[in-house]
Protein backbone atom coordinates (compact mmCIF):
# COMPACT_ATOMS: atom_id res chain seq x y z
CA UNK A 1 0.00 0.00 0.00
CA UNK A 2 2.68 2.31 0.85
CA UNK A 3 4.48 1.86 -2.34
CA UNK A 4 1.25 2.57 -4.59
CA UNK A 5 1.03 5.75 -2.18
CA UNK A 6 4.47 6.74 -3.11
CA UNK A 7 4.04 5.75 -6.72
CA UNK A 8 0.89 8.21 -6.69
CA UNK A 9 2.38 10.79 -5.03
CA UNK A 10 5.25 10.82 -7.65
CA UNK A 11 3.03 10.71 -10.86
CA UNK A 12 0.85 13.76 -9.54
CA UNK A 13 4.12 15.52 -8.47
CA UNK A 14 5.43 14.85 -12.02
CA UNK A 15 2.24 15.59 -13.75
CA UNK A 16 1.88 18.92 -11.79
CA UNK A 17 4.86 20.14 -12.47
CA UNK A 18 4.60 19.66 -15.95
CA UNK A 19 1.01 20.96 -15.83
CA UNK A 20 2.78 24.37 -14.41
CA UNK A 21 5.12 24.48 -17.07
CA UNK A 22 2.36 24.30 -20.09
CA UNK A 23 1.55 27.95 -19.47
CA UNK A 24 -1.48 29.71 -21.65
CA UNK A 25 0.06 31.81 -24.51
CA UNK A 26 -1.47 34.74 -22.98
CA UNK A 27 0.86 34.15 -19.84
CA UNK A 28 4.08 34.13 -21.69
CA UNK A 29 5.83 37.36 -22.08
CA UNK A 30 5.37 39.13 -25.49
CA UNK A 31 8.28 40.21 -27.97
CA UNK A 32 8.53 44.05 -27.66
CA UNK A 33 7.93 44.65 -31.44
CA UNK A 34 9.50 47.58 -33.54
CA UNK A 35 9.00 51.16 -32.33
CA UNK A 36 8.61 54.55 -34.00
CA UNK A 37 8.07 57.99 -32.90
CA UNK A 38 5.20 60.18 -34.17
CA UNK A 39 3.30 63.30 -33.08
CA UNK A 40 -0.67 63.79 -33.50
CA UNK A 41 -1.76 67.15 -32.73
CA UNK A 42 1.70 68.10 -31.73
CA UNK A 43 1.79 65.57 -28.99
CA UNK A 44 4.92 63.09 -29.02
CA UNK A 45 4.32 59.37 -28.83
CA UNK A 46 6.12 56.47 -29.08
CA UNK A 47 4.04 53.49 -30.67
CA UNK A 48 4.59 49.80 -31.12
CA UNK A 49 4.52 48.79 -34.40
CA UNK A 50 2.08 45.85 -35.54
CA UNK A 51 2.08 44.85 -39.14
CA UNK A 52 2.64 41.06 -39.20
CA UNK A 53 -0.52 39.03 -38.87
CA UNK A 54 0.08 37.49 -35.21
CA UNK A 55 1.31 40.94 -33.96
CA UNK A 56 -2.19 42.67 -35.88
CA UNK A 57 -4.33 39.78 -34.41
CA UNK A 58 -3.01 40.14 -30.91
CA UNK A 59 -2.67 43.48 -30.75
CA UNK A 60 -2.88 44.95 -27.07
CA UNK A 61 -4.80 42.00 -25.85
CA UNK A 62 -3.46 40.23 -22.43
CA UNK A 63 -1.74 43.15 -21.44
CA UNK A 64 -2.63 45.22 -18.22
CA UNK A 65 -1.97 48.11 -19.62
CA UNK A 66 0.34 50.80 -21.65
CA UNK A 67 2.88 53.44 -20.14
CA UNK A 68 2.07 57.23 -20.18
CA UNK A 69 3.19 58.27 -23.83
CA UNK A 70 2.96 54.83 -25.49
CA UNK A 71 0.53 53.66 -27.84
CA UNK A 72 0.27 51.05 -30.28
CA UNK A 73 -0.29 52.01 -34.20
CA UNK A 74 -1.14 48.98 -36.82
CA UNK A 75 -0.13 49.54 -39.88
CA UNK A 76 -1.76 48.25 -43.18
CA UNK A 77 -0.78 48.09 -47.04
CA UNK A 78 -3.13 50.10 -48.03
CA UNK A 79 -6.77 51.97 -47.22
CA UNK A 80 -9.38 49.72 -46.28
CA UNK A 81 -12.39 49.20 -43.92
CA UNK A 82 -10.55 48.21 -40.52
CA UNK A 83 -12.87 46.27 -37.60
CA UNK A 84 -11.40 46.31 -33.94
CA UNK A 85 -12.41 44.23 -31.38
CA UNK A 86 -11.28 43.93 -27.09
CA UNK A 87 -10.80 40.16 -27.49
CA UNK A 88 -8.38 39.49 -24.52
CA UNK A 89 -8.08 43.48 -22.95
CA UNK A 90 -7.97 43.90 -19.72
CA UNK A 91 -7.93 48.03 -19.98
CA UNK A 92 -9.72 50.38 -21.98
CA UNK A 93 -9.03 52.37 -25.12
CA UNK A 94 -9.40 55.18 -27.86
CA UNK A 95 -9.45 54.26 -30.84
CA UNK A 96 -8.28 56.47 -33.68
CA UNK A 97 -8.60 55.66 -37.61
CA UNK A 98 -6.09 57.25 -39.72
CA UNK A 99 -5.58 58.52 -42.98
CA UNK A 100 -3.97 61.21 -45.15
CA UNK A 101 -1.85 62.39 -42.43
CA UNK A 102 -5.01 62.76 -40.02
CA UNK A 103 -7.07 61.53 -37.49
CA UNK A 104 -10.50 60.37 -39.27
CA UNK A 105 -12.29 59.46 -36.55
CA UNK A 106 -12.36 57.47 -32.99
CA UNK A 107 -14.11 55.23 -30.90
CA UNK A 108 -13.20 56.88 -27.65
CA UNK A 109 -13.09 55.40 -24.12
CA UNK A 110 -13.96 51.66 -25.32
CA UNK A 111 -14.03 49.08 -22.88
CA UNK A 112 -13.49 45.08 -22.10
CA UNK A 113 -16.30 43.11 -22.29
CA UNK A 114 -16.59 40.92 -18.99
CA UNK A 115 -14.34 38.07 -18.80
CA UNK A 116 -16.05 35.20 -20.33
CA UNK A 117 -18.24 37.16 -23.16
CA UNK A 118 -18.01 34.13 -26.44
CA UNK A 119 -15.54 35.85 -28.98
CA UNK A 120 -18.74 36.31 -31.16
CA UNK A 121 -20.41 38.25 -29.04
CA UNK A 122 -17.76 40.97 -28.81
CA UNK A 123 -18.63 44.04 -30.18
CA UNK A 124 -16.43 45.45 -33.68
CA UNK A 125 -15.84 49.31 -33.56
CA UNK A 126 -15.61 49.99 -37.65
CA UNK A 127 -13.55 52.64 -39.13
CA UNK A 128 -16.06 55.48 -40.49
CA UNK A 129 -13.25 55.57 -43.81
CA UNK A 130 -11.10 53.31 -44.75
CA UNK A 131 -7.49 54.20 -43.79
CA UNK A 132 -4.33 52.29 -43.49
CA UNK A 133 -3.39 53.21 -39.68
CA UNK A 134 -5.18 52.62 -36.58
CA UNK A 135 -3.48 54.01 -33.14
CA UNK A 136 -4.52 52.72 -29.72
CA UNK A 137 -3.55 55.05 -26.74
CA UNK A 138 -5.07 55.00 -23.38
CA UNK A 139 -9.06 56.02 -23.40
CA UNK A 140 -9.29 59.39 -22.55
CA UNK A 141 -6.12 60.45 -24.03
CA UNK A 142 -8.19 61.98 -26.94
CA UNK A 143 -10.23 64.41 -24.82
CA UNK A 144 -7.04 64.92 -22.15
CA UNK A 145 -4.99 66.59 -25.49
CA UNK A 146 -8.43 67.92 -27.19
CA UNK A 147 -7.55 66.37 -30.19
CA UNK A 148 -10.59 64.87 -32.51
CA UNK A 149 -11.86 64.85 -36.66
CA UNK A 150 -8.67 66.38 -38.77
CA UNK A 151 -5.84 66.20 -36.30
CA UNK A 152 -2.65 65.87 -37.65
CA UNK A 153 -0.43 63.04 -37.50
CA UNK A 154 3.38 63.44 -38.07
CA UNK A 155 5.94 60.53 -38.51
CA UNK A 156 3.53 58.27 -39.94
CA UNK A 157 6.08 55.14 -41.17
CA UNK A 158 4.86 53.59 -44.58
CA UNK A 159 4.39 49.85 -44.42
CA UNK A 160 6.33 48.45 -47.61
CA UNK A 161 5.12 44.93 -48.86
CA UNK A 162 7.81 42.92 -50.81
C-alpha cells in the first residue's frame, strides 16, 4: 500500500509540475515589437509597431496596460475598412482611424467586455473611412490633449510589402 502511495504521489508531483510548465500563450511574455516615434496634434508618442498578422491579431490583448506616452499604431498596405475588437483586454481604449496624415475618426473610451463574453459576441468598432493606420492610446487620451476629426499626424512610417 505504501508503495502505490508513493508511486501516486510521484506521478501527480510529475504531472503537476509539468502541468505548471504548459503555461497559456497569454501568460508568456510578449516580444517588444518595432517602435517609431510620431506626433498627432503636436503631442509626441512612441508606438509599437504591428504589421505582421500574429502581432495585428493580438494586438494589445493580455496586457494590463500601456505606459504614459505609449501607444500602439497597426499599420496596413493600403486603405481599407478596418474592424477592432477587445478580445483578450484587460484596460480600456481610444481608438483612432487614420488617414492622409489625419485623425479620421475614434471610438473613444472603449471598454473590455466581462471576462467570459463568447468571442462572437464581442462588439467590432468599424472605421467610419477606410485608412491604413489605426493608433490605440489609453481612453481618454483623446479628450485629455483635445484632439478629434482632422488632427494631424506626423511621422507616420509607410508599411512596404515585398
Amino acid at each position: 500500500m505504501t508503495t502505490v502511495l508513493l508511486a501516486l504521489t510521484m506521478v501527480v508531483g510529475m504531472a503537476g509540475g509539468t502541468l505548471a510548465q504548459i503555461a497559456p500563450p497569454w501568460r508568456h511574455q510578449v516580444a517588444p515589437l518595432q517602435t517609431a516615434e510620431i506626433t498627432v496634434g503636436g503631442v509626441p508618442l512612441t508606438v509599437e509597431l504591428a504589421y505582421q498578422p500574429a502581432d495585428t491579431s493580438r494586438g494589445l490583448g493580455y496586457r494590463d496596460g500601456l505606459e504614459p506616452g505609449t501607444g500602439m499604431l497597426f499599420l496596413f498596405p493600403s486603405p481599407g475598412p478596418r474592424s477592432f475588437w477587445m478580445r483578450g483586454m484587460r484596460f480600456c481604449l481610444d481608438i483612432i482611424w487614420i488617414e492622409e496624415g489625419a485623425v479620421q475618426g475614434a471610438a473613444e473610451r472603449v471598454c473590455p467586455e466581462p471576462a467570459g463574453t463568447a468571442d462572437a459576441d464581442l462588439p467590432s468598432h468599424v472605421s467610419p473611412v477606410p485608412v491604413s493606420y489605426v493608433l490605440e492610446v489609453p481612453a481618454g487620451w483623446l479628450d485629455h490633449y483635445e484632439l478629434g476629426v482632422g488632427t494631424p499626424v506626423e511621422g507616420l512610417p509607410q508599411l512596404v510589402v515585398q
